[in-house]
C-alpha atoms as a PDB file:
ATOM      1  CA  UNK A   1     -10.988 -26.474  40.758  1.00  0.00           C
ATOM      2  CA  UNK A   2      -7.427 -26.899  39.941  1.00  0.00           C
ATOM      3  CA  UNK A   3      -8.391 -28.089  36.301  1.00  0.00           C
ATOM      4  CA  UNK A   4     -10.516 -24.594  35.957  1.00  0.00           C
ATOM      5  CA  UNK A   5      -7.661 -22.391  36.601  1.00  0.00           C
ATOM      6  CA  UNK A   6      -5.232 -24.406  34.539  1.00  0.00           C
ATOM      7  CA  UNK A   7      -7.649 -23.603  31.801  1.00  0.00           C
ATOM      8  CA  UNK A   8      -8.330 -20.103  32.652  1.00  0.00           C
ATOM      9  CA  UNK A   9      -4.922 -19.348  32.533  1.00  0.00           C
ATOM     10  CA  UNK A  10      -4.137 -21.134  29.294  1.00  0.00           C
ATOM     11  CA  UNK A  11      -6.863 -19.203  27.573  1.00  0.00           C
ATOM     12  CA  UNK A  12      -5.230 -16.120  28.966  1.00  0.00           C
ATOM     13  CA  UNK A  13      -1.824 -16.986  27.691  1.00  0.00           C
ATOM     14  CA  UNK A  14      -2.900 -17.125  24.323  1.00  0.00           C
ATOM     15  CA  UNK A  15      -5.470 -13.918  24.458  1.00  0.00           C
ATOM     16  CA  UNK A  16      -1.684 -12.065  24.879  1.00  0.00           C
ATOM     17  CA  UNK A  17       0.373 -14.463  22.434  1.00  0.00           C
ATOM     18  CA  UNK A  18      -2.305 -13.019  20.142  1.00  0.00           C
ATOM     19  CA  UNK A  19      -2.346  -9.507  21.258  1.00  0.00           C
ATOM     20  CA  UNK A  20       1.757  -9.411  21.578  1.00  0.00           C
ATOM     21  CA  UNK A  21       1.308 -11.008  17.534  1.00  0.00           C
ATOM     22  CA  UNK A  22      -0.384  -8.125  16.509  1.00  0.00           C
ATOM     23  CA  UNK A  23       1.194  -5.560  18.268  1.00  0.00           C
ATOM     24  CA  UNK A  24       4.818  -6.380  16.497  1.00  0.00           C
ATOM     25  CA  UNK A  25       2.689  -7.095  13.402  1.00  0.00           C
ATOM     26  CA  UNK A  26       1.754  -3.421  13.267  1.00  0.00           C
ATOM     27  CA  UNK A  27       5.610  -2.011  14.353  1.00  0.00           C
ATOM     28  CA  UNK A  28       7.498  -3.985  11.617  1.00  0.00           C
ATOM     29  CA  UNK A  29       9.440  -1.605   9.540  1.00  0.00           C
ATOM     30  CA  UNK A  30       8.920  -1.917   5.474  1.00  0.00           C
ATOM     31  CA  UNK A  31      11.676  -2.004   3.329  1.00  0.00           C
ATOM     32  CA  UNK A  32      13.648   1.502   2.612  1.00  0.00           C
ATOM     33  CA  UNK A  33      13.039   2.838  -0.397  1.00  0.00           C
ATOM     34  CA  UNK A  34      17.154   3.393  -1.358  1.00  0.00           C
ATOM     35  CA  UNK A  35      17.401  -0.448  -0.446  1.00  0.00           C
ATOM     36  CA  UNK A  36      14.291  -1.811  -3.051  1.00  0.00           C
ATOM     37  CA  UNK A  37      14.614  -2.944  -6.392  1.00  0.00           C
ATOM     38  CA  UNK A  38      13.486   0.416  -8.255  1.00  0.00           C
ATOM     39  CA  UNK A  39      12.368   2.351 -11.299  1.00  0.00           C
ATOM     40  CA  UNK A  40      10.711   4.998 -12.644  1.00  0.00           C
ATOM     41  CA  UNK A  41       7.203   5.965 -13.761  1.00  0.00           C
ATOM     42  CA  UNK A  42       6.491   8.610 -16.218  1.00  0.00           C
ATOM     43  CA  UNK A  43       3.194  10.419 -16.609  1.00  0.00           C
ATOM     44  CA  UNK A  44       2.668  12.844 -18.785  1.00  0.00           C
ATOM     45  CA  UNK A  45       5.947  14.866 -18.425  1.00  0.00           C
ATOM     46  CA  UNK A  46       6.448  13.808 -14.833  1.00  0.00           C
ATOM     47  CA  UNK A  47       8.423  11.066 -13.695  1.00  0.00           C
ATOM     48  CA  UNK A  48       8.728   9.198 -10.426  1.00  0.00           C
ATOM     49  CA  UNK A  49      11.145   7.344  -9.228  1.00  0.00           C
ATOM     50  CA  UNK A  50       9.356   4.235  -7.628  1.00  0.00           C
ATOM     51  CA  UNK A  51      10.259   1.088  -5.267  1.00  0.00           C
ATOM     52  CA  UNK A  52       8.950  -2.099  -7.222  1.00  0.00           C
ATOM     53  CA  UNK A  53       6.506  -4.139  -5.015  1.00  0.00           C
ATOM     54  CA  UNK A  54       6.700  -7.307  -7.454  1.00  0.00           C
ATOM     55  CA  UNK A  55       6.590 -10.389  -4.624  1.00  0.00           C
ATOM     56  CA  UNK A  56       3.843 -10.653  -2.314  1.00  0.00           C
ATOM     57  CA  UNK A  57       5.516  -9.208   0.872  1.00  0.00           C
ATOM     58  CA  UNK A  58       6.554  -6.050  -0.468  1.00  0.00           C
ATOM     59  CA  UNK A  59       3.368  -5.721  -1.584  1.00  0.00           C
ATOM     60  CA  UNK A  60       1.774  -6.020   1.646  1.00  0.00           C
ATOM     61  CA  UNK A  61       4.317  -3.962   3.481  1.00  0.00           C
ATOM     62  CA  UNK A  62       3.756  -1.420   0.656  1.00  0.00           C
ATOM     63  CA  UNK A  63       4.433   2.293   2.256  1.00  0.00           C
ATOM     64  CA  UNK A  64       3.725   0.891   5.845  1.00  0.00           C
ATOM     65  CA  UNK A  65       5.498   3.175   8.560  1.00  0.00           C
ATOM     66  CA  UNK A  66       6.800   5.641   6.253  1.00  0.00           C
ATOM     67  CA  UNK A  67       7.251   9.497   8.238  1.00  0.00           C
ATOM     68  CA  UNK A  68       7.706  11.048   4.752  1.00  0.00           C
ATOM     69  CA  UNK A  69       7.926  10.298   0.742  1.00  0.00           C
ATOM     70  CA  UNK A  70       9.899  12.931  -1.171  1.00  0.00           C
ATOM     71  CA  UNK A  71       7.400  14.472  -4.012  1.00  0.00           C
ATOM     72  CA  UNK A  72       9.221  12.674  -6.784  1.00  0.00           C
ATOM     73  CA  UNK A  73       8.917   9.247  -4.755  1.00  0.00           C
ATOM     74  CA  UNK A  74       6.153   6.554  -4.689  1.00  0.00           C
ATOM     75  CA  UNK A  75       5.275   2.899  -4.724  1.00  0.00           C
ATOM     76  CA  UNK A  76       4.515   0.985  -8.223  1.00  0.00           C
ATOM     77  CA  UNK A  77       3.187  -2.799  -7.515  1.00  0.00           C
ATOM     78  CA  UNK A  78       3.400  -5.210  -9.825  1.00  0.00           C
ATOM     79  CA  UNK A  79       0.661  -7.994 -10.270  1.00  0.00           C
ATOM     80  CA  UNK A  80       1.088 -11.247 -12.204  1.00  0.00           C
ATOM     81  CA  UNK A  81      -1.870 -10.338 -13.492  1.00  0.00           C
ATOM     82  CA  UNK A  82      -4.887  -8.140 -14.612  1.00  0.00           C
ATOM     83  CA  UNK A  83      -7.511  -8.154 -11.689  1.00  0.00           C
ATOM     84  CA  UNK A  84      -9.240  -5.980  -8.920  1.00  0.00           C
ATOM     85  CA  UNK A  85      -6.895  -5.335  -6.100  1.00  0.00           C
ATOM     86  CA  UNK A  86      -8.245  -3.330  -3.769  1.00  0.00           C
ATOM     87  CA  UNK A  87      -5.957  -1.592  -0.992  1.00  0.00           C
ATOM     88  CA  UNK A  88      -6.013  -0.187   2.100  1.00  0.00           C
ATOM     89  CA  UNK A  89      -3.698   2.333   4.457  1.00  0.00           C
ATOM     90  CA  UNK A  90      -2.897  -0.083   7.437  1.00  0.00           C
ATOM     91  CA  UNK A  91       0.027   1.455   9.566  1.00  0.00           C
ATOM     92  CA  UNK A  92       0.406   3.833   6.589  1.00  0.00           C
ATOM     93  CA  UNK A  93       1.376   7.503   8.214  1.00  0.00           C
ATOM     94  CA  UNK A  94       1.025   9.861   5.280  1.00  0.00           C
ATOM     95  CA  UNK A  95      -1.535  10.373   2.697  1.00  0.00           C
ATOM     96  CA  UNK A  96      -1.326   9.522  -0.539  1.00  0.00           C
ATOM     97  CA  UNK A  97      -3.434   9.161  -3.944  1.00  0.00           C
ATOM     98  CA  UNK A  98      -3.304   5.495  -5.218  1.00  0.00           C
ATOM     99  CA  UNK A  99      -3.332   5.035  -9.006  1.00  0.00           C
ATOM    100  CA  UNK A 100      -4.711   1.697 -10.331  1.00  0.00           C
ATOM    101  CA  UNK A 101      -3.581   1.124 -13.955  1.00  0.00           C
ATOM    102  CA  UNK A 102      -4.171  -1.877 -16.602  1.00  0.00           C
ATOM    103  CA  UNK A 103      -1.916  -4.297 -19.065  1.00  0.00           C
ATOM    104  CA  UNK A 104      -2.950  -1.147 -21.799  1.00  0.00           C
ATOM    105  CA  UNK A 105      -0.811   0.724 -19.427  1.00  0.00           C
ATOM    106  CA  UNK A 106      -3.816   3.390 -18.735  1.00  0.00           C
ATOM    107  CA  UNK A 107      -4.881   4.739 -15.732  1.00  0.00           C
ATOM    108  CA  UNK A 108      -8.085   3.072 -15.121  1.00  0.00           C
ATOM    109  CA  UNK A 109      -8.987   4.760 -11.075  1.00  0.00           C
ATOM    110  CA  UNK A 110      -7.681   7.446  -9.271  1.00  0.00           C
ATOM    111  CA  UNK A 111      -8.484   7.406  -5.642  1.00  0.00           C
ATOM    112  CA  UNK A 112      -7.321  10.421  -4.142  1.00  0.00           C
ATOM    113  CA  UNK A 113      -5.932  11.775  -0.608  1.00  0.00           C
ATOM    114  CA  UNK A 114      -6.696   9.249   0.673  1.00  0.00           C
ATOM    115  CA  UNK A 115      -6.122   9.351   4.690  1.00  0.00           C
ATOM    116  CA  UNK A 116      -4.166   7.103   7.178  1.00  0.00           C
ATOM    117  CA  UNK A 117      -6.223   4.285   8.998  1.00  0.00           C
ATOM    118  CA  UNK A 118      -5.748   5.568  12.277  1.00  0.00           C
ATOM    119  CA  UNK A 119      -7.956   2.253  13.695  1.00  0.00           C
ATOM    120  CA  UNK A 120      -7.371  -1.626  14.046  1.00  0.00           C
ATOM    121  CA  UNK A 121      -9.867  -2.373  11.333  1.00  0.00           C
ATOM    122  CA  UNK A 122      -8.859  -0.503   8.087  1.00  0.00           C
ATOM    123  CA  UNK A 123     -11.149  -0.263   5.007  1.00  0.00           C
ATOM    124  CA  UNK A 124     -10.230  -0.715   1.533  1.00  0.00           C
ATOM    125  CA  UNK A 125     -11.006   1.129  -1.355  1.00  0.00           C
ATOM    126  CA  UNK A 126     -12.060  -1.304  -4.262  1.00  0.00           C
ATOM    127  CA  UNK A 127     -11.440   0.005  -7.961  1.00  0.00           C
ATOM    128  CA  UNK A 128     -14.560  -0.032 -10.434  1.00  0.00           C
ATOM    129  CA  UNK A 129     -12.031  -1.461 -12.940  1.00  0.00           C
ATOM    130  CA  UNK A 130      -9.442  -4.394 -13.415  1.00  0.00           C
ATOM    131  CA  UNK A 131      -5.654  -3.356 -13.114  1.00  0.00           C
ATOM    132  CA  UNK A 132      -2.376  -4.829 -13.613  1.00  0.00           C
ATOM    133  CA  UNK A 133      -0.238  -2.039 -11.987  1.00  0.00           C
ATOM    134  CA  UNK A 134      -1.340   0.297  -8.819  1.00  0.00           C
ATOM    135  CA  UNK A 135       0.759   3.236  -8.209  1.00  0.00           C
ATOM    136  CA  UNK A 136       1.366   5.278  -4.792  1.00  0.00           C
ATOM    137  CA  UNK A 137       2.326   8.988  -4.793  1.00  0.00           C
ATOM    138  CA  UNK A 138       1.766  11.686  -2.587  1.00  0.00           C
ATOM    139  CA  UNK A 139      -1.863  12.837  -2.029  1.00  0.00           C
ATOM    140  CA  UNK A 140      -2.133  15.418  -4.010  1.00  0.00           C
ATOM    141  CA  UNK A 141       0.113  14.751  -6.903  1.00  0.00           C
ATOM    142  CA  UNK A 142      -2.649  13.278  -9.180  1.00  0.00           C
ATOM    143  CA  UNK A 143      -4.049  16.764  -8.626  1.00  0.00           C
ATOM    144  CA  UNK A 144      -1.183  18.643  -9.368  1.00  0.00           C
ATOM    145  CA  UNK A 145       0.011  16.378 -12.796  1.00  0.00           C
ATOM    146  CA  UNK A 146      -3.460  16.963 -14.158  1.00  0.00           C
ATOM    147  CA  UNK A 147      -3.786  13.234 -13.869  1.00  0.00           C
ATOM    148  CA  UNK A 148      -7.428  11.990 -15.662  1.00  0.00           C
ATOM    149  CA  UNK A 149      -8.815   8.606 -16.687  1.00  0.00           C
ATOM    150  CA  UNK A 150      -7.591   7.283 -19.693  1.00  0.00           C
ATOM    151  CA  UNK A 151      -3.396   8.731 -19.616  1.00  0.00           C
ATOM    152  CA  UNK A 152      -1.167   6.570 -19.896  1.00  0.00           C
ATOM    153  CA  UNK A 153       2.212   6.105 -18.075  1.00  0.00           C
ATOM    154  CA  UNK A 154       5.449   5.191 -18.998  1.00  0.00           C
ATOM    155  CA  UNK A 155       7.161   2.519 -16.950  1.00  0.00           C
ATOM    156  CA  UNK A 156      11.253   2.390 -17.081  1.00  0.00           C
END
């Protein structure tokens, strides 16, 4: 009997290691964007200035936990290489439209206002086309720049 409850509360030490895990997982605050390595983007006759997601981490942190991005703000990641990278808007808290361009430096999908997962599982949106680059602005902006297929952008 003793042996049974040993287990039993083993098993429940773990079930709220792993809850606890994902709990902080979800809180951890991303990088500010004043603190990141940064740049610009150019598109059309609009420029952003961007944080550079170039290593894996600030990739996946992306614009986690951000309240607010200024309208001339956003996010431009940085693959090693052309592929499909899809993405997804775990523990992000603002919408934005997400901007997937290739090694031609032309925007190759637009996915816009898109919403904030507001549930544990998040889905992501897959682009039809391979990309080397994937920009974040505010939902919207795409709209507002006249942003189509095919333009290209200017990195700096």
């Amino acid at each position: 009997m003793n042996f049974i409850l040993e287990i039993l509360l083993l098993v429940f030490a773990i079930v709220i290691l792993i809850c606890l895990f994902f709990y902080f997982a979800g809180t951890l605050k991303a990088p500010n964007i004043q603190e990141s390595l940064s740049g610009s983007v150019c598109i059309k006759k609009n420029c952003f200035q961007v944080e550079l997601a170039k290593t894996e981490a600030g990739r996946e942190a992306g614009l986690m936990n951000r309240k607010e991005l200024d309208k001339d703000k956003g996010m431009f990641f940085i693959f090693d290489k052309e592929g499909f990278y899809p993405f997804w808007m775990k523990n992000t808290l603002i919408p934005l439209d997400i901007i997937w361009i290739d090694s031609n430096d032309k925007v190759v999908f637009i996915a816009k206002n898109v919403q904030p997962c507001k549930s544990l599982i998040c889905t992501s949106i897959y682009p039809p086309a391979k990309a080397r680059y994937v920009l974040e602005i505010n939902a919207g902006m795409s709209k507002e720049i006249n942003l189509k297929l095919g333009d290209e952008i200017k990195v700096n």
